[in-house]
Every structure is written in C-alpha cells, then in structure tokens.
N, C-alpha and C. Protein backbone atom coordinates (compact mmCIF):
# COMPACT_ATOMS: atom_id res chain seq x y z
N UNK A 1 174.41 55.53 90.31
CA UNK A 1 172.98 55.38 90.22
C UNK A 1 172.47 56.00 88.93
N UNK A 2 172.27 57.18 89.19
CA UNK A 2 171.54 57.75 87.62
C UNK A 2 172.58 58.64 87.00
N UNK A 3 173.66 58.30 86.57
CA UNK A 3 174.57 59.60 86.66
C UNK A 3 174.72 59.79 85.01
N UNK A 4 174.98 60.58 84.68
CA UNK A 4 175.08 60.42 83.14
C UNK A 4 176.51 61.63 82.93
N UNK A 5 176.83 61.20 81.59
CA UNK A 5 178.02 61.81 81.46
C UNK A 5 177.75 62.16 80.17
N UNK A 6 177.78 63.21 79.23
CA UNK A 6 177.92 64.26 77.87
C UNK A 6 178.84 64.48 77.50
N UNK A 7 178.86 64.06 76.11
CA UNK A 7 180.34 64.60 75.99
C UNK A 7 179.91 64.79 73.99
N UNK A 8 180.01 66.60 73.99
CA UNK A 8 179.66 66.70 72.90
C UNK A 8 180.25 66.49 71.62
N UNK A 9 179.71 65.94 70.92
CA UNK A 9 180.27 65.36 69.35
C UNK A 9 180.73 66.43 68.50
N UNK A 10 181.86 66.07 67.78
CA UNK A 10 182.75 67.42 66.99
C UNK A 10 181.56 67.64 65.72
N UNK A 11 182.19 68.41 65.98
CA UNK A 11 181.03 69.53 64.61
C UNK A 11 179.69 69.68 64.79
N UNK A 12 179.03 69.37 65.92
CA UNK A 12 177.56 69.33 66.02
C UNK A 12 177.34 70.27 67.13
N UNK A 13 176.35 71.18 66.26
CA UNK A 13 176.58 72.46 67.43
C UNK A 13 177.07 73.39 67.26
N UNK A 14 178.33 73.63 66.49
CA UNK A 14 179.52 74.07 66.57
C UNK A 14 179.81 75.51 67.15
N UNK A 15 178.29 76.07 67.00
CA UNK A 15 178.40 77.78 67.18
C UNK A 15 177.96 77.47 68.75
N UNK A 16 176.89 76.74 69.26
CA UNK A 16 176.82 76.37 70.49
C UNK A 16 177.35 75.83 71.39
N UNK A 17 178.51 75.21 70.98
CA UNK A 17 179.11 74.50 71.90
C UNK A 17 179.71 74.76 73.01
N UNK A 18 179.68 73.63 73.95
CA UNK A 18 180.35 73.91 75.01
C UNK A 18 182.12 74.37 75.11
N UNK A 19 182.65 74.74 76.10
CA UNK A 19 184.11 74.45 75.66
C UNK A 19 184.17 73.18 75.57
N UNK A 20 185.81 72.69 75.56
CA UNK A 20 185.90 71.23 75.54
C UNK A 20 185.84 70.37 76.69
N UNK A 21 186.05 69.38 77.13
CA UNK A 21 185.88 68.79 78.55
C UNK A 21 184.34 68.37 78.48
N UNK A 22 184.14 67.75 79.29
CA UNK A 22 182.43 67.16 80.05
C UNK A 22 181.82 67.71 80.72
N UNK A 23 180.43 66.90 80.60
CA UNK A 23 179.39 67.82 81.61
C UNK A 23 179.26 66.55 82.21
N UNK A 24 178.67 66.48 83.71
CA UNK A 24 178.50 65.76 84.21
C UNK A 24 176.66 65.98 84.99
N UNK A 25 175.80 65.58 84.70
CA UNK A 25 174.31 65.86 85.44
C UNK A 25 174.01 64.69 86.59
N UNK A 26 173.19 64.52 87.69
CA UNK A 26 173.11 63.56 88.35
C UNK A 26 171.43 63.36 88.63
N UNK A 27 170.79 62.26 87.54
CA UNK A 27 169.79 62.90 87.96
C UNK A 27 168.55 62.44 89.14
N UNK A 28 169.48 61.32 90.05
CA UNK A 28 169.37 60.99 91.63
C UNK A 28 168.93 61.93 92.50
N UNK A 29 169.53 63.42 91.82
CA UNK A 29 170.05 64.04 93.28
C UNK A 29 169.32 64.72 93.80
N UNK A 30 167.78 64.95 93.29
CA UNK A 30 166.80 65.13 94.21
C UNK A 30 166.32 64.10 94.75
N UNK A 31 166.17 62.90 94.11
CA UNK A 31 165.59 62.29 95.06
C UNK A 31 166.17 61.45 96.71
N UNK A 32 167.65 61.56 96.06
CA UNK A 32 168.45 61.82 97.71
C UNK A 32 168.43 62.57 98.28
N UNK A 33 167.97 63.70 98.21
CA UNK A 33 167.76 64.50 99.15
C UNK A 33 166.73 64.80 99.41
N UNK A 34 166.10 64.48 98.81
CA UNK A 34 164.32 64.23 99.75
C UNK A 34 163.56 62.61 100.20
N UNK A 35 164.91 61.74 100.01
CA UNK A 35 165.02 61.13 100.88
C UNK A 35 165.59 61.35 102.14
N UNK A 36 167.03 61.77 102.33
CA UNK A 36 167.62 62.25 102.85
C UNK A 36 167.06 63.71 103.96
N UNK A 37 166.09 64.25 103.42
CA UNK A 37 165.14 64.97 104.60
C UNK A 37 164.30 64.28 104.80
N UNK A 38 163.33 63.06 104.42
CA UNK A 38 162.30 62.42 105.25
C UNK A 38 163.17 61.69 106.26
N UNK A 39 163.95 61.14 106.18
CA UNK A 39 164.55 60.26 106.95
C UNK A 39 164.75 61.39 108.24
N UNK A 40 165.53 62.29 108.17
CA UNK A 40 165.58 63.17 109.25
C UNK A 40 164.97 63.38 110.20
N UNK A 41 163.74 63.56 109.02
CA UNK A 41 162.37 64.33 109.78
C UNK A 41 161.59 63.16 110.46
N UNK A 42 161.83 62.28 109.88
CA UNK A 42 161.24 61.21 110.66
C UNK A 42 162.05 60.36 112.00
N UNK A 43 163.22 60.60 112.15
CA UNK A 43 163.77 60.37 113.14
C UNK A 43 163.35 61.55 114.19
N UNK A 44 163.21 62.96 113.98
CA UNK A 44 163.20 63.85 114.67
C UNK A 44 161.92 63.34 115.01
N UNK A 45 161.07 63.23 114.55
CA UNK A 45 159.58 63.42 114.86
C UNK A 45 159.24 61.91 115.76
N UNK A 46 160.03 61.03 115.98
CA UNK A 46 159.87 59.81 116.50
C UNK A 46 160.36 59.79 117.90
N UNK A 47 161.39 60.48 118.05
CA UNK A 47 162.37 61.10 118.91
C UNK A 47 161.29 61.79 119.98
N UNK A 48 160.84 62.72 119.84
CA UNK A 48 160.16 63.24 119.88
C UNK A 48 158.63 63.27 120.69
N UNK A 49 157.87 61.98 119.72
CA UNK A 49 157.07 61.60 120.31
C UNK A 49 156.93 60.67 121.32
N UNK A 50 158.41 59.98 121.13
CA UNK A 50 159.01 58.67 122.12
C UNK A 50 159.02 59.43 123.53
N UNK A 51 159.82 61.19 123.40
CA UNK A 51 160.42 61.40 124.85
C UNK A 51 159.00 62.29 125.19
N UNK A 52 157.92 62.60 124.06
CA UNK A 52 156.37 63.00 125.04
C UNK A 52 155.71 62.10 125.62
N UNK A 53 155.86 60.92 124.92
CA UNK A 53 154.78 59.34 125.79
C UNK A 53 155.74 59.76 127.14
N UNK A 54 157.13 59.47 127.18
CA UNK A 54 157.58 59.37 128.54
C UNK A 54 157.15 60.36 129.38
N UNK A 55 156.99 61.66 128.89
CA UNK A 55 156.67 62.88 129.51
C UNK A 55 158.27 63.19 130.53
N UNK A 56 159.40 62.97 129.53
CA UNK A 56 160.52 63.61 129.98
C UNK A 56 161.17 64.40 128.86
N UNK A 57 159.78 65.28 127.97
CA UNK A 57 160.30 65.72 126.93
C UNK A 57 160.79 67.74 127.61
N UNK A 58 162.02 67.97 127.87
CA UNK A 58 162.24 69.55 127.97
C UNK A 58 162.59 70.15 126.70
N UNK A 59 162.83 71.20 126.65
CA UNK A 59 163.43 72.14 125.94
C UNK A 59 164.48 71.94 125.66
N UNK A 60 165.44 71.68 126.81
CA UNK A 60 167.15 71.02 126.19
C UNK A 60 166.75 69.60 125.67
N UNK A 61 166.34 68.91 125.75
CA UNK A 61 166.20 67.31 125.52
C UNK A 61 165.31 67.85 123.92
N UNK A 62 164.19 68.52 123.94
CA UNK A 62 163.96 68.79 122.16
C UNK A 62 164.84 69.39 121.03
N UNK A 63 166.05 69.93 121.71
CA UNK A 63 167.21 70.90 120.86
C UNK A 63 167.88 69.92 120.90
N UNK A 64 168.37 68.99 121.52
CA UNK A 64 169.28 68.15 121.70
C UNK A 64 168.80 67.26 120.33
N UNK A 65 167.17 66.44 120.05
CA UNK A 65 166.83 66.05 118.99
C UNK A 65 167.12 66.59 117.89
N UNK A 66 166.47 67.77 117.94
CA UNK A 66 166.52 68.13 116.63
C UNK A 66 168.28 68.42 116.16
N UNK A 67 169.07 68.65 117.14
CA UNK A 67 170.37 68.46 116.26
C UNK A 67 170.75 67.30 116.08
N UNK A 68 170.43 66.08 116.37
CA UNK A 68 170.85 65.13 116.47
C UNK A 68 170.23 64.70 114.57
N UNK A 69 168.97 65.47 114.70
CA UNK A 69 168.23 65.40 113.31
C UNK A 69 168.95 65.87 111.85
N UNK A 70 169.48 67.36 112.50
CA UNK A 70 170.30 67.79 111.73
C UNK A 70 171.45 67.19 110.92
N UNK A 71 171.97 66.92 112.24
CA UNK A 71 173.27 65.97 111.79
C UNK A 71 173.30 64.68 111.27
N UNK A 72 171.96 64.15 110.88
CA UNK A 72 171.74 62.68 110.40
C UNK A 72 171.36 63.64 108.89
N UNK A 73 170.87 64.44 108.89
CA UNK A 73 170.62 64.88 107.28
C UNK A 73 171.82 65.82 106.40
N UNK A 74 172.80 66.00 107.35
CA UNK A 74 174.34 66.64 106.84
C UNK A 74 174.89 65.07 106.39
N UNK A 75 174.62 63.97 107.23
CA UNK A 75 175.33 63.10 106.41
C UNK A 75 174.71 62.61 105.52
N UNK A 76 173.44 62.76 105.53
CA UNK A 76 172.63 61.58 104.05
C UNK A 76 172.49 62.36 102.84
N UNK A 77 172.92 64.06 103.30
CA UNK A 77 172.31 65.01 102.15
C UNK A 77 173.51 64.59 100.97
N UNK A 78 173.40 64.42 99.93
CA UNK A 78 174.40 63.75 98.49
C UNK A 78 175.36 64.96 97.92
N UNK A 79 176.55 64.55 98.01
CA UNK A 79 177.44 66.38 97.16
C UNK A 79 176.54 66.55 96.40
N UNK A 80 176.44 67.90 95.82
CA UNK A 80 176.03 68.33 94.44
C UNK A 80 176.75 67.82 93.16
C-alpha cells in the first residue's frame, strides 16, 4: 500500500549517515489501525445494542462481546 523503501545515496550525508542497509517507513500504518479500532468498536457497540433491544443483555454476555471485540482488533491491528 504506502510502503516506501530509502536507501541512502553514497557520499550524500556522509557525516550523517545511516549505517549501511535500509530503512523501511509504512506510511498506512496509522490509518490501519484506526481503521482497525473503528471496526472493533463498531462491532462491539452493535453487539451490544442488538443484545439490549433483546433485553438478554448480562454481564457475562457483555464480557463475552467485548472480547469477541478484542479479538477482531488483534487480528486487523497491522505489524509495525
């Protein structure tokens, strides 16, 4: 997606430079992950309001959501 790769040019810099090898920046990776928490939060919060209309919303049945929330944003959250 947005990934970019550096790779610094000989002699430019020279007192600044990096060691040798690449840098790698990504610059997606906030906005996957604040995609990646709305989506969450919006499943949690749907969840949620689905099991209050029913009025079979408890305490185990809201922990039960919200991990279920959790674990949808461990998978969408992007490596670093």
């Amino acid at each position: 997606m947005g990934r970019h790769i550096d790779r610094p040019a000989p002699g430019r810099d020279a007192d600044r430079a990096e060691p040798p090898g690449t840098s790698a920046s990504d610059d997606g990776w906030t906005a996957e992950l604040r995609a990646a928490c709305g989506c969450s939060a919006l499943l949690l919060g749907l969840l949620l309001v689905i099991d209050m209309g029913s009025g079979r919303l408890t305490g185990l049945r809201a922990l039960l959501w919200v991990a279920l929330a959790v674990l949808l944003f461990v998978v969408l959250v992007p490596p670093r």
